[in-house]
PDB file of N, CA and C in Angstrom:
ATOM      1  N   UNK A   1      14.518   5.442  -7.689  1.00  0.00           N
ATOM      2  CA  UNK A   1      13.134   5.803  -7.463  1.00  0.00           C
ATOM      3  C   UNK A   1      12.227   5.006  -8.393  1.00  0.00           C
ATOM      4  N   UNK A   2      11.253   4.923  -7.872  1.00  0.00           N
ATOM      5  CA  UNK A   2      10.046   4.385  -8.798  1.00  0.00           C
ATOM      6  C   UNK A   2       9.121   4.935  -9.715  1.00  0.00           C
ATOM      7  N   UNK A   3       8.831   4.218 -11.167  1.00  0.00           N
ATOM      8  CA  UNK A   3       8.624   5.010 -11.711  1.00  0.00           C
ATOM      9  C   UNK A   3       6.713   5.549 -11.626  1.00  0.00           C
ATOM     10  N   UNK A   4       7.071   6.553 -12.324  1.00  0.00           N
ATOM     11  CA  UNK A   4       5.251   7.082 -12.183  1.00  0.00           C
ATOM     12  C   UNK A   4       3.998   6.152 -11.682  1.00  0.00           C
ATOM     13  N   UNK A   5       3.663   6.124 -10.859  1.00  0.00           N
ATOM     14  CA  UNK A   5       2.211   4.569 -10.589  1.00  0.00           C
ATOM     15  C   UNK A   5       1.757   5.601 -11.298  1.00  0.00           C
ATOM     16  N   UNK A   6       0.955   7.214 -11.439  1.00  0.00           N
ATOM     17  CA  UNK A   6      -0.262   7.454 -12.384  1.00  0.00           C
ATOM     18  C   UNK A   6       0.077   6.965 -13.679  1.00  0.00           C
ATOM     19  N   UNK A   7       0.891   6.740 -14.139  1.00  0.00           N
ATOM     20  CA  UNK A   7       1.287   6.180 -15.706  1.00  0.00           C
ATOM     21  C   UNK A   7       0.705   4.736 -15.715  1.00  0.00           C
ATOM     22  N   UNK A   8       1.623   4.483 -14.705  1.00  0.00           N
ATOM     23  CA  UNK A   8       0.509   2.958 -14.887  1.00  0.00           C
ATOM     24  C   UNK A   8      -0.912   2.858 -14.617  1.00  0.00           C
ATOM     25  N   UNK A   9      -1.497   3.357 -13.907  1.00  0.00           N
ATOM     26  CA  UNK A   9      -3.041   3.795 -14.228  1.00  0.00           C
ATOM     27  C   UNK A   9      -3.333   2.673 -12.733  1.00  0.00           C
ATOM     28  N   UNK A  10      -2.630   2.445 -12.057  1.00  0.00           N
ATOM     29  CA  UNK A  10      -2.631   1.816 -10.674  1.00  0.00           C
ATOM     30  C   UNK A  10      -2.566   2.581  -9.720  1.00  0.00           C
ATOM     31  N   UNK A  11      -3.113   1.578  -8.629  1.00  0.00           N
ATOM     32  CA  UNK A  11      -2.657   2.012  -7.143  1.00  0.00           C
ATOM     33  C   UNK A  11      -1.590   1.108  -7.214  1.00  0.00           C
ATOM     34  N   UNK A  12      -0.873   1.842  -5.735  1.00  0.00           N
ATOM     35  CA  UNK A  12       0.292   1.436  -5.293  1.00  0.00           C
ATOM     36  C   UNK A  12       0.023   1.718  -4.135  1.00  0.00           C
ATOM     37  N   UNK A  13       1.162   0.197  -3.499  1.00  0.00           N
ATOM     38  CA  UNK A  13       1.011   0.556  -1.989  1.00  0.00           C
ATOM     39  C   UNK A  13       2.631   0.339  -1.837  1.00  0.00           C
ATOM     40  N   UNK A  14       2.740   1.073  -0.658  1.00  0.00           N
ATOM     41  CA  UNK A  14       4.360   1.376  -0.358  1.00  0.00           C
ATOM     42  C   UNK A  14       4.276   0.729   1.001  1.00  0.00           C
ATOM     43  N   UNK A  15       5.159  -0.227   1.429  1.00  0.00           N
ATOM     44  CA  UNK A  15       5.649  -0.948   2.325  1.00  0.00           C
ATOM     45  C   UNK A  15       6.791  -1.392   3.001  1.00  0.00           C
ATOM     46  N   UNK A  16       7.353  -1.202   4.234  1.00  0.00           N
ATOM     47  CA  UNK A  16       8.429  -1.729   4.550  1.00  0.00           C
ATOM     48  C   UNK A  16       8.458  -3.479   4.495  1.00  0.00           C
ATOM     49  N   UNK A  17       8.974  -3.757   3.882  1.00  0.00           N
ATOM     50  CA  UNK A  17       8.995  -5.377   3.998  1.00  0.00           C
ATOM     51  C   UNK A  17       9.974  -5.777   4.693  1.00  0.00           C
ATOM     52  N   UNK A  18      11.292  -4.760   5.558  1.00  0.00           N
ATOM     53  CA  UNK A  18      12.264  -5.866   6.634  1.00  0.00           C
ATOM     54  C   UNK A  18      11.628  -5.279   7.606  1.00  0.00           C
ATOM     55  N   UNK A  19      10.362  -5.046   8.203  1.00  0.00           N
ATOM     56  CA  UNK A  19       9.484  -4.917   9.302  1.00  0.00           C
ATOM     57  C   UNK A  19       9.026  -5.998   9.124  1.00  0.00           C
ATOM     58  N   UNK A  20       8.807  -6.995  10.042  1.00  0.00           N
ATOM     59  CA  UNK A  20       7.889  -8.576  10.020  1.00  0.00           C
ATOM     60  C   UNK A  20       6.638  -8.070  10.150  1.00  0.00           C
ATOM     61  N   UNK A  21       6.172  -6.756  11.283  1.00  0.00           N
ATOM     62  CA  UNK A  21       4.777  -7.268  11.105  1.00  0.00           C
ATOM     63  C   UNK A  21       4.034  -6.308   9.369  1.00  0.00           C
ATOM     64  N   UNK A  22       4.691  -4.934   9.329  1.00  0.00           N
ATOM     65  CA  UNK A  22       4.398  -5.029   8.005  1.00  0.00           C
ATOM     66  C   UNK A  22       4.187  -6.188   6.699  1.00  0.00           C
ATOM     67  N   UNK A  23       5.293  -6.864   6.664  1.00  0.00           N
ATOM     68  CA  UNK A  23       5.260  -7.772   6.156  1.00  0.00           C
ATOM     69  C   UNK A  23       4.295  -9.145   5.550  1.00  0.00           C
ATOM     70  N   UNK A  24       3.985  -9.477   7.054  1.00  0.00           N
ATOM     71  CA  UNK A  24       2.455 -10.049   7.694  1.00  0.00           C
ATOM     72  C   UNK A  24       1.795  -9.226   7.278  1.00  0.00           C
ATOM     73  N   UNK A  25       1.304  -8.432   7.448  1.00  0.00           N
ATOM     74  CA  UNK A  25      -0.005  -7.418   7.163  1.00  0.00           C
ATOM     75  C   UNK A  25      -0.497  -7.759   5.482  1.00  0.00           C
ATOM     76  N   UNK A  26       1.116  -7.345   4.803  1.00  0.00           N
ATOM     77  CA  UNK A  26       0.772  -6.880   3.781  1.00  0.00           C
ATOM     78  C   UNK A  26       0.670  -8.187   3.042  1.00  0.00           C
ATOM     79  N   UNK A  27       1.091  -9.163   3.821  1.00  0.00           N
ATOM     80  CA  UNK A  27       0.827 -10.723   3.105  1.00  0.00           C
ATOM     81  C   UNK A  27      -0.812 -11.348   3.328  1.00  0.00           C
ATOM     82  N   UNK A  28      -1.380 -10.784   3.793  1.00  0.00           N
ATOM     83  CA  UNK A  28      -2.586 -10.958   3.964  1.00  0.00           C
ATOM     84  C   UNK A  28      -3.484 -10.259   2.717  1.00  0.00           C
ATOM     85  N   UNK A  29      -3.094  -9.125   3.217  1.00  0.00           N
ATOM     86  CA  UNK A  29      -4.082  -8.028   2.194  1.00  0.00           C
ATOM     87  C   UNK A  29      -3.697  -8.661   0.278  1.00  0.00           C
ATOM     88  N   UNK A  30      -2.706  -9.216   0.676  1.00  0.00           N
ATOM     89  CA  UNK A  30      -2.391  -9.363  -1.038  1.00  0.00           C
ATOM     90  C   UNK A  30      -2.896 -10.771  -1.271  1.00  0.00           C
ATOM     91  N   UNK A  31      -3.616 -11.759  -0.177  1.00  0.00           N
ATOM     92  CA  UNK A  31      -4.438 -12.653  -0.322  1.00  0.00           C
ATOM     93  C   UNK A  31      -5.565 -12.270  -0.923  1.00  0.00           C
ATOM     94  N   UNK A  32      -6.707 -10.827  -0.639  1.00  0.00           N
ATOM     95  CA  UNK A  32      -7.404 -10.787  -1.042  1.00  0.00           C
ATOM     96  C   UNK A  32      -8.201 -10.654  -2.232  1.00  0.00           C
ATOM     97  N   UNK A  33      -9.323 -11.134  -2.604  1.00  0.00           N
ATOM     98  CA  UNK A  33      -9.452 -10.276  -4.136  1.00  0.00           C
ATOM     99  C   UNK A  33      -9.528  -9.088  -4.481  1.00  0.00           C
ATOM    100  N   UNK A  34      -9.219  -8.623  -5.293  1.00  0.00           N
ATOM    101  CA  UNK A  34      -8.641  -7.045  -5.921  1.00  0.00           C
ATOM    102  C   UNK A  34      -7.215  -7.037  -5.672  1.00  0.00           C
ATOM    103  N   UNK A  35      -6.654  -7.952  -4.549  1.00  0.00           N
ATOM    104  CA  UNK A  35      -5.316  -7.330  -4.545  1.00  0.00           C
ATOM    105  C   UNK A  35      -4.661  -7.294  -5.840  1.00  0.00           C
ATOM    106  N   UNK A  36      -4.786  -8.312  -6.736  1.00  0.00           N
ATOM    107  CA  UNK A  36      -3.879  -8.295  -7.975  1.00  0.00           C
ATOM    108  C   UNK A  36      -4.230  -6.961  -9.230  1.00  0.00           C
ATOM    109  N   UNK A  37      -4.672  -6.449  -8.771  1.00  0.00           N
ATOM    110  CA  UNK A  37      -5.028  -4.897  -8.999  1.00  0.00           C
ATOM    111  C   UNK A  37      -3.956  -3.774  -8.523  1.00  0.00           C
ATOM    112  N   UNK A  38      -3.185  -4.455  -7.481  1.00  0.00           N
ATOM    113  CA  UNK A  38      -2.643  -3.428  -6.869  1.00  0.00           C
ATOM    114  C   UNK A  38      -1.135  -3.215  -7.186  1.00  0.00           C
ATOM    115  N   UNK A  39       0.043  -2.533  -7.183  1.00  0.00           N
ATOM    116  CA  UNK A  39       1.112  -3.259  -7.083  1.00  0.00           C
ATOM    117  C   UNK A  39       1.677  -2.519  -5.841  1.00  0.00           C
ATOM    118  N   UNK A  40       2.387  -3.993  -5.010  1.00  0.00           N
ATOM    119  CA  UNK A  40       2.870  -3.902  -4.142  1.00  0.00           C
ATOM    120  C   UNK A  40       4.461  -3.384  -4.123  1.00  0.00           C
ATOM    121  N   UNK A  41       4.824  -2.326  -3.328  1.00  0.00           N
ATOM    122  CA  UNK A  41       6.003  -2.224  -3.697  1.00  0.00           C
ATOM    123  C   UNK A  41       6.778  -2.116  -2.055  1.00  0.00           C
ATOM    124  N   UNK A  42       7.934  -2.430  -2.076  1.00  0.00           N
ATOM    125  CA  UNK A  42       8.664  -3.494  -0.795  1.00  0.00           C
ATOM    126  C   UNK A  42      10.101  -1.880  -0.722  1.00  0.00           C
ATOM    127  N   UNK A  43       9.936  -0.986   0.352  1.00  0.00           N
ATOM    128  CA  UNK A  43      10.481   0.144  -0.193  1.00  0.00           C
ATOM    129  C   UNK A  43      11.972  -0.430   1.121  1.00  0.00           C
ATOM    130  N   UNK A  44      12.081  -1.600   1.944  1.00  0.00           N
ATOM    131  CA  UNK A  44      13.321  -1.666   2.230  1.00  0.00           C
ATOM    132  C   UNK A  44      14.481  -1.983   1.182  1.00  0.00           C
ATOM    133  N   UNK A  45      14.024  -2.203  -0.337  1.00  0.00           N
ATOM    134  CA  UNK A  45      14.689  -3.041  -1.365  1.00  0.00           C
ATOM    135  C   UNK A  45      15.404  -1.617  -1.923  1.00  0.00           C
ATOM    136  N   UNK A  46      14.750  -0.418  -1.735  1.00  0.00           N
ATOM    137  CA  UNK A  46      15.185   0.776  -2.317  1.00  0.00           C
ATOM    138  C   UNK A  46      16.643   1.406  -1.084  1.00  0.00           C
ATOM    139  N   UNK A  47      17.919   1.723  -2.973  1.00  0.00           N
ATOM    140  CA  UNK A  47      18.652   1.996  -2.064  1.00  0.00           C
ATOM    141  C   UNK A  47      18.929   3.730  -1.764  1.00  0.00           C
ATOM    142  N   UNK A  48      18.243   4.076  -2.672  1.00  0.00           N
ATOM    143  CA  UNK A  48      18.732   5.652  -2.837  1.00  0.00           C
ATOM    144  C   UNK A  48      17.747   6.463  -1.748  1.00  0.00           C
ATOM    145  N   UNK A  49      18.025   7.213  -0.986  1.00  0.00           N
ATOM    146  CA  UNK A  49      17.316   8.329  -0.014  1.00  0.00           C
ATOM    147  C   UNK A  49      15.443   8.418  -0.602  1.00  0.00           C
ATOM    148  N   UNK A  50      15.408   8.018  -1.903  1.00  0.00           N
ATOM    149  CA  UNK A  50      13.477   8.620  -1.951  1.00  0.00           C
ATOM    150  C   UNK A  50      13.418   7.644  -2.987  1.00  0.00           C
ATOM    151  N   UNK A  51      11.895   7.329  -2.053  1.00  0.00           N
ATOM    152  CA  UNK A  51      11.633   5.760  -3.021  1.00  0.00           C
ATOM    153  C   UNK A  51      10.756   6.222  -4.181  1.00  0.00           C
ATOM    154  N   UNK A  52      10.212   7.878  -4.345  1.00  0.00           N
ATOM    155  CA  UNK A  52       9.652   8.295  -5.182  1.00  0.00           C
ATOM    156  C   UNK A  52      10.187   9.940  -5.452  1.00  0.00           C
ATOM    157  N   UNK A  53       9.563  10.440  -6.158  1.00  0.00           N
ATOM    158  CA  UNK A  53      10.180  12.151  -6.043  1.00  0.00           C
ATOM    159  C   UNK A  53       9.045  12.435  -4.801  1.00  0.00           C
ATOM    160  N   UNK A  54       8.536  12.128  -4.547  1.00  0.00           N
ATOM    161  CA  UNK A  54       7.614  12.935  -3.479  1.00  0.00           C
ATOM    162  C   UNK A  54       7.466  12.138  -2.010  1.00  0.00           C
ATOM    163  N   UNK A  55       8.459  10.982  -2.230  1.00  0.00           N
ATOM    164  CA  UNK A  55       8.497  10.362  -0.461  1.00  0.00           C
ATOM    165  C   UNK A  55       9.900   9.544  -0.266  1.00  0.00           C
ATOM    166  N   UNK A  56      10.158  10.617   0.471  1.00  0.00           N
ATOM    167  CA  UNK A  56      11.618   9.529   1.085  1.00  0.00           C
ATOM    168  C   UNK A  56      11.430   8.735   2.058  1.00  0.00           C
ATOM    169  N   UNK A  57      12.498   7.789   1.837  1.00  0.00           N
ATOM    170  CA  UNK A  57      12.588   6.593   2.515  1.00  0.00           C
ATOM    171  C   UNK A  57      12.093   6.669   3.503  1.00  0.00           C
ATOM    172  N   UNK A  58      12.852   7.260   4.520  1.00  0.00           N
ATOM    173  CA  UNK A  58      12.746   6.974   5.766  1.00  0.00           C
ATOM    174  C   UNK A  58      11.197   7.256   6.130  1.00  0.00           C
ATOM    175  N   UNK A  59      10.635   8.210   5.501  1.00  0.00           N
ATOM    176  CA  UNK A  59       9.081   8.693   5.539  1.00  0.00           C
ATOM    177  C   UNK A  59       8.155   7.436   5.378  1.00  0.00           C
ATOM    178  N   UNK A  60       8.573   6.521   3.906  1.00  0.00           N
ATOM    179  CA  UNK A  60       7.817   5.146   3.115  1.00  0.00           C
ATOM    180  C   UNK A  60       8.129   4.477   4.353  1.00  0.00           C
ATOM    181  N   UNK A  61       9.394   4.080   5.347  1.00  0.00           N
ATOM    182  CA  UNK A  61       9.430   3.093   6.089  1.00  0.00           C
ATOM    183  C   UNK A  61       8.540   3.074   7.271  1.00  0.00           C
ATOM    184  N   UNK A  62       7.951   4.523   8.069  1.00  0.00           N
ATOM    185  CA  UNK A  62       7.305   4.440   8.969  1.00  0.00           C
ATOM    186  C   UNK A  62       6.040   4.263   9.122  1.00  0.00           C
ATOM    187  N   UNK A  63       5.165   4.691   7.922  1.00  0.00           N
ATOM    188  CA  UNK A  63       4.470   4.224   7.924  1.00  0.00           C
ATOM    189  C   UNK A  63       3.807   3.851   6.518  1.00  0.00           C
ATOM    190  N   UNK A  64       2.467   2.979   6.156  1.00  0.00           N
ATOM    191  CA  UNK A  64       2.236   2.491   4.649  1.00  0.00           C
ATOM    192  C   UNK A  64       1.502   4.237   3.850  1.00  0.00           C
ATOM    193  N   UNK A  65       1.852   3.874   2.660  1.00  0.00           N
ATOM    194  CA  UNK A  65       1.559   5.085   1.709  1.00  0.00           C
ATOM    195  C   UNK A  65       1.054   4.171   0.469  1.00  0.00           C
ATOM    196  N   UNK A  66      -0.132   5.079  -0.004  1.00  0.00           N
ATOM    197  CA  UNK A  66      -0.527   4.631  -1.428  1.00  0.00           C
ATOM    198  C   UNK A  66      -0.589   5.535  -1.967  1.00  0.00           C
ATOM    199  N   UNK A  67      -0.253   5.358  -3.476  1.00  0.00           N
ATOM    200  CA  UNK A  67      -0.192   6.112  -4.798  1.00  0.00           C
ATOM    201  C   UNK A  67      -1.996   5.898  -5.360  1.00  0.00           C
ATOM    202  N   UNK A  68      -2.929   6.610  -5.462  1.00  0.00           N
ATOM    203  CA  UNK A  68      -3.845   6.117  -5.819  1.00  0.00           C
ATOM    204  C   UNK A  68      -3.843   6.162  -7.556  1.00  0.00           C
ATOM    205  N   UNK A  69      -4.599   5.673  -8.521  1.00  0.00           N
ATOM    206  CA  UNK A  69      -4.365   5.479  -9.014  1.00  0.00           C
ATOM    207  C   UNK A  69      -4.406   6.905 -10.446  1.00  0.00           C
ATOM    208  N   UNK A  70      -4.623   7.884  -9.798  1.00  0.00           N
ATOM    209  CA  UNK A  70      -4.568   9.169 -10.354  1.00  0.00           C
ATOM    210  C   UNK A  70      -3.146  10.323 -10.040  1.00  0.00           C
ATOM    211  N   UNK A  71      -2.386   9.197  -9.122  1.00  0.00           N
ATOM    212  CA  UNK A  71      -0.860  10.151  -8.936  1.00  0.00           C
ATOM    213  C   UNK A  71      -0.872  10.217  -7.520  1.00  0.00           C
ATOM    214  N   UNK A  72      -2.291  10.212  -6.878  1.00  0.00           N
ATOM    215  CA  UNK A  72      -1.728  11.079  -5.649  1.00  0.00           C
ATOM    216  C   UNK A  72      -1.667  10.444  -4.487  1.00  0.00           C
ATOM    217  N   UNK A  73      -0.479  10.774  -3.590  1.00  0.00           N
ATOM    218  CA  UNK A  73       0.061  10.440  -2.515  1.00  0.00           C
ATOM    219  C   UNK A  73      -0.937  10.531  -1.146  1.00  0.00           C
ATOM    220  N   UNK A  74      -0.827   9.291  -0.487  1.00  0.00           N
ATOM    221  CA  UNK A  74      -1.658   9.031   0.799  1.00  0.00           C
ATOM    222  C   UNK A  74      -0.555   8.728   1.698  1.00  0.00           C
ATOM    223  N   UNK A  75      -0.908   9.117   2.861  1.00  0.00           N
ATOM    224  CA  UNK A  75      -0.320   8.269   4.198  1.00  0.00           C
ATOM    225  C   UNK A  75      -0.964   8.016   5.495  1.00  0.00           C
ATOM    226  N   UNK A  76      -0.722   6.964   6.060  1.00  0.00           N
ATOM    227  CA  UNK A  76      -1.146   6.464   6.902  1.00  0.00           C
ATOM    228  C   UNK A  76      -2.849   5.864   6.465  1.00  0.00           C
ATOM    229  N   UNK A  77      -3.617   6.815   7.540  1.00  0.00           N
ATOM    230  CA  UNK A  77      -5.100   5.787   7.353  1.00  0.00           C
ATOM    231  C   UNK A  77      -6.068   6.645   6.134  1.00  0.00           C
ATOM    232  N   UNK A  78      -4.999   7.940   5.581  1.00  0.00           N
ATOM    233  CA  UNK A  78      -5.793   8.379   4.492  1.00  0.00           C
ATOM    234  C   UNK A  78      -6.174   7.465   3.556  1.00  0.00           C
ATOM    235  N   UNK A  79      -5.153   6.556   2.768  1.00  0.00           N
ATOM    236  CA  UNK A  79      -5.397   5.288   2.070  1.00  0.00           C
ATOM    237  C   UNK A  79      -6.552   4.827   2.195  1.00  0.00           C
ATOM    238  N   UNK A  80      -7.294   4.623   3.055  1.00  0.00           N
ATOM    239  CA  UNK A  80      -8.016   3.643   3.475  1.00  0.00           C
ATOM    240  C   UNK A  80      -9.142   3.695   2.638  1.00  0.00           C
ATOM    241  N   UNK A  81      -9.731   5.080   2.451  1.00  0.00           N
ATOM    242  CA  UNK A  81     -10.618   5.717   1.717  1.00  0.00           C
ATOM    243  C   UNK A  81     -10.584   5.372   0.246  1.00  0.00           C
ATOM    244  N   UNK A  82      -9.047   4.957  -0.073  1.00  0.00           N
ATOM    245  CA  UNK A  82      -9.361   4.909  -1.572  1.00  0.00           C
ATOM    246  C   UNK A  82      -9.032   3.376  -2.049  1.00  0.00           C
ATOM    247  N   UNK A  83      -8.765   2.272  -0.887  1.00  0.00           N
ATOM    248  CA  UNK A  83      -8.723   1.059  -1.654  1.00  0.00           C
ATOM    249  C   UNK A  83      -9.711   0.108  -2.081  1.00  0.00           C
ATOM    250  N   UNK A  84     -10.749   0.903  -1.910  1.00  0.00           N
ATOM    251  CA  UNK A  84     -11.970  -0.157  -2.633  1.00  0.00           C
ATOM    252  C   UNK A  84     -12.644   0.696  -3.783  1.00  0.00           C
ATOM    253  N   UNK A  85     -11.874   1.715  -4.495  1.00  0.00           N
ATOM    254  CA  UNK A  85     -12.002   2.152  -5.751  1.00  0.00           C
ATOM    255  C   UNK A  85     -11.464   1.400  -6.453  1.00  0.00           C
ATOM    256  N   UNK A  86     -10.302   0.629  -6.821  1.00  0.00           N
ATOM    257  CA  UNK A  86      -9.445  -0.243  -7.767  1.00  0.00           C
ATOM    258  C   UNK A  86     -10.088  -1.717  -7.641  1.00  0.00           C
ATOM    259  N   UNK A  87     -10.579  -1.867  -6.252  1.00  0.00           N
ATOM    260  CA  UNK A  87     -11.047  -3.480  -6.634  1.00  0.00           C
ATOM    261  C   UNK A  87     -12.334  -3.445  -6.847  1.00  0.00           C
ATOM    262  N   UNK A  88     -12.669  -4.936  -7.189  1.00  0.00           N
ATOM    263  CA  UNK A  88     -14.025  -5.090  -7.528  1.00  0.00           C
ATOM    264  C   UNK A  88     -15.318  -5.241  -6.518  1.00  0.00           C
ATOM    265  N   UNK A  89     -16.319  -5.146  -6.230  1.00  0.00           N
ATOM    266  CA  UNK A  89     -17.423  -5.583  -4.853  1.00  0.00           C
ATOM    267  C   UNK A  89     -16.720  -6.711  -4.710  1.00  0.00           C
ATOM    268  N   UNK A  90     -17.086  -6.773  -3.436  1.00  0.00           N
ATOM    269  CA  UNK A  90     -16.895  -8.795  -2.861  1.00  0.00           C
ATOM    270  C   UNK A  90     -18.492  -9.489  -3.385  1.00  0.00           C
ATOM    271  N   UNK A  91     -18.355 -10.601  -3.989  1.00  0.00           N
ATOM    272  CA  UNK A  91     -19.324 -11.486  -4.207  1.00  0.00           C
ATOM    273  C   UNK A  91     -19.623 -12.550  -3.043  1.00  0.00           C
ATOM    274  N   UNK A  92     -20.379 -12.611  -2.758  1.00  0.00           N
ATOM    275  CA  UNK A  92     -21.146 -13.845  -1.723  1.00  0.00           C
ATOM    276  C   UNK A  92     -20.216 -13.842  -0.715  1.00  0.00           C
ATOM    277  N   UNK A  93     -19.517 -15.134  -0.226  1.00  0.00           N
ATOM    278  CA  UNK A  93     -18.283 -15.685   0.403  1.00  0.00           C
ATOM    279  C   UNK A  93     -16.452 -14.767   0.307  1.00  0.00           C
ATOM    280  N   UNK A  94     -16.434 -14.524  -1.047  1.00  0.00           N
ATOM    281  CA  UNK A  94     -15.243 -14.466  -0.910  1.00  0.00           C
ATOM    282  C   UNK A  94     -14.984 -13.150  -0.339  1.00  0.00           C
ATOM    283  N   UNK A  95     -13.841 -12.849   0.316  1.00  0.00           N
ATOM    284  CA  UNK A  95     -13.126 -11.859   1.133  1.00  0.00           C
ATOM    285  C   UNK A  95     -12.720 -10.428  -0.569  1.00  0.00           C
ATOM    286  N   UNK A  96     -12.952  -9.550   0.087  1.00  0.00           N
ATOM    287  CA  UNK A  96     -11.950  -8.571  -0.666  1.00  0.00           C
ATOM    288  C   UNK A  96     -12.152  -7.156   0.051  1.00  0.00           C
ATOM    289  N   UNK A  97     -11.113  -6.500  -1.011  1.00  0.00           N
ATOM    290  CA  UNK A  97     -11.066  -5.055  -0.303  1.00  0.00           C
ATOM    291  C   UNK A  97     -12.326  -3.973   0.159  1.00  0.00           C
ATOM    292  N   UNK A  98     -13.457  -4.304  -0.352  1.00  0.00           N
ATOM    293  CA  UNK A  98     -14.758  -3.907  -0.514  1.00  0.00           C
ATOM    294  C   UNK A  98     -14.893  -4.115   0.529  1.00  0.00           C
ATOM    295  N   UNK A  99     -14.754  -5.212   1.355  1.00  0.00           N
ATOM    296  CA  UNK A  99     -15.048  -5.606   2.598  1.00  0.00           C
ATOM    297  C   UNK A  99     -14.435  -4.963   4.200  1.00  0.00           C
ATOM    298  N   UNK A 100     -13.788  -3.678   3.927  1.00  0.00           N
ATOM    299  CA  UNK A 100     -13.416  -2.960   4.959  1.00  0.00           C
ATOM    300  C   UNK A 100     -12.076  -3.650   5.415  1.00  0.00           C
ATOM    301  N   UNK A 101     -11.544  -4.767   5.432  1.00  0.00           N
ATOM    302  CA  UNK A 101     -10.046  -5.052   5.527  1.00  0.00           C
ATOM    303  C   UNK A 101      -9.260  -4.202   5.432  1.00  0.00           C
ATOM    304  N   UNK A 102      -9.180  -2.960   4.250  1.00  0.00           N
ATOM    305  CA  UNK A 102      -8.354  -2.124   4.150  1.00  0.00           C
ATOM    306  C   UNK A 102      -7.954  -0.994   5.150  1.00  0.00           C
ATOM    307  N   UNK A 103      -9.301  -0.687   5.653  1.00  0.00           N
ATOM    308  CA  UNK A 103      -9.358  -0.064   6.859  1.00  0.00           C
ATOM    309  C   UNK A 103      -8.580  -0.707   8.016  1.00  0.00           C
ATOM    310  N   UNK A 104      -7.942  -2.055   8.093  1.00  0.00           N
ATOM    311  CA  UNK A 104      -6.852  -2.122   9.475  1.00  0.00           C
ATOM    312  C   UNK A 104      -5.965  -1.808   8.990  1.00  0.00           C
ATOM    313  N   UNK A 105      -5.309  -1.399   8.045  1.00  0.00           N
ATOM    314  CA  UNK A 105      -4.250  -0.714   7.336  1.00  0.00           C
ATOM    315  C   UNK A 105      -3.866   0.458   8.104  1.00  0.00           C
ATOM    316  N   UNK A 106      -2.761   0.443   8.767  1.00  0.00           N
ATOM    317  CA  UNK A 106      -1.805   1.043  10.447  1.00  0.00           C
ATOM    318  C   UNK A 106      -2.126   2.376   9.820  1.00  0.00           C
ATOM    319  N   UNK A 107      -2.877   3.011  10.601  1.00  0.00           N
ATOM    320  CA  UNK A 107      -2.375   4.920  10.650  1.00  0.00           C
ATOM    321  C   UNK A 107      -1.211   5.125  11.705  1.00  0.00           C
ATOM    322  N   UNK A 108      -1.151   4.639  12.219  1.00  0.00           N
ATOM    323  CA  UNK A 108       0.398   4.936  13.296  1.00  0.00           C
ATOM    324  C   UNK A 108       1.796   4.657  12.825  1.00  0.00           C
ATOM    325  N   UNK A 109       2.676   4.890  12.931  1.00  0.00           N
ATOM    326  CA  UNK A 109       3.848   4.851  12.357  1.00  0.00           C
ATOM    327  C   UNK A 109       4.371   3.652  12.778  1.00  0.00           C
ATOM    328  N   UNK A 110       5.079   2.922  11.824  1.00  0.00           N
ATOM    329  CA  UNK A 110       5.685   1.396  12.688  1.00  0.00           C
ATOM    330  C   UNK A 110       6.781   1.425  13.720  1.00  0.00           C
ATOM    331  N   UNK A 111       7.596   0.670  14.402  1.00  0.00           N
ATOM    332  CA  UNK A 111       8.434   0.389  14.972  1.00  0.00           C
ATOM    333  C   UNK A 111       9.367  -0.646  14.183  1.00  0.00           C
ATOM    334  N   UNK A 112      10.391  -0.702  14.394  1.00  0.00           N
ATOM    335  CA  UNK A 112      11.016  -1.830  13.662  1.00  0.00           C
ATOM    336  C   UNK A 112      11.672  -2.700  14.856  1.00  0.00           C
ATOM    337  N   UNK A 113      11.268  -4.298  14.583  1.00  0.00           N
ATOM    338  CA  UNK A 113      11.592  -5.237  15.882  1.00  0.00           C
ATOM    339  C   UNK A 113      13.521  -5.364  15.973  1.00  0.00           C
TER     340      UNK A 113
END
């Protein structure tokens, strides 16, 4: 299991990474600015039944979950609401989470290809 994200004083985002289009998704979003704010965590790499005390696997694989950065557990398009607390405004041109991107972040559960 992983340890505390409120300790680290981060968000976290929970992801299947042997889903391709997760994968894609989440390779985008971690283009943006603020992402390096975030830590990404890849929950097909986890081998034990719960990738946290409060979400098992199979739960993290269907669909994305964030740890916000006060402990508490999101899923699906609840997240959405809280990823432009950790990053910074977008300035002029450049892209970031401020910018509603976070919001295509899947409320539906994935499929695996």
């Amino acid at each position: 299991m992983t340890e505390s994200c409120s300790e680290k004083g981060r968000m976290t985002v929970f992801y299947d990474g042997a889903c391709p289009l997760c994968s894609r998704e989440i390779a985008f979003y971690r283009k943006l600015r603020g992402a390096e704010a975030i830590e990404w965590f890849d929950v097909s790499a986890v081998l034990e039944d719960k990738v946290a005390v409060d979400l098992p696997k199979q739960t993290a694989c269907e669909r994305f979950h964030v740890r916000g950065a006060d402990g508490q557990l999101f899923a699906g398009g609840e997240r959405s609401s809280i990823s432009g607390q950790r990053c910074p405004p977008s300035s002029g041109s450049e892209t970031s989470f401020n910018d509603n991107h976070s919001c295509g972040l899947q409320k539906e559960p994935t499929t695996r290809f």
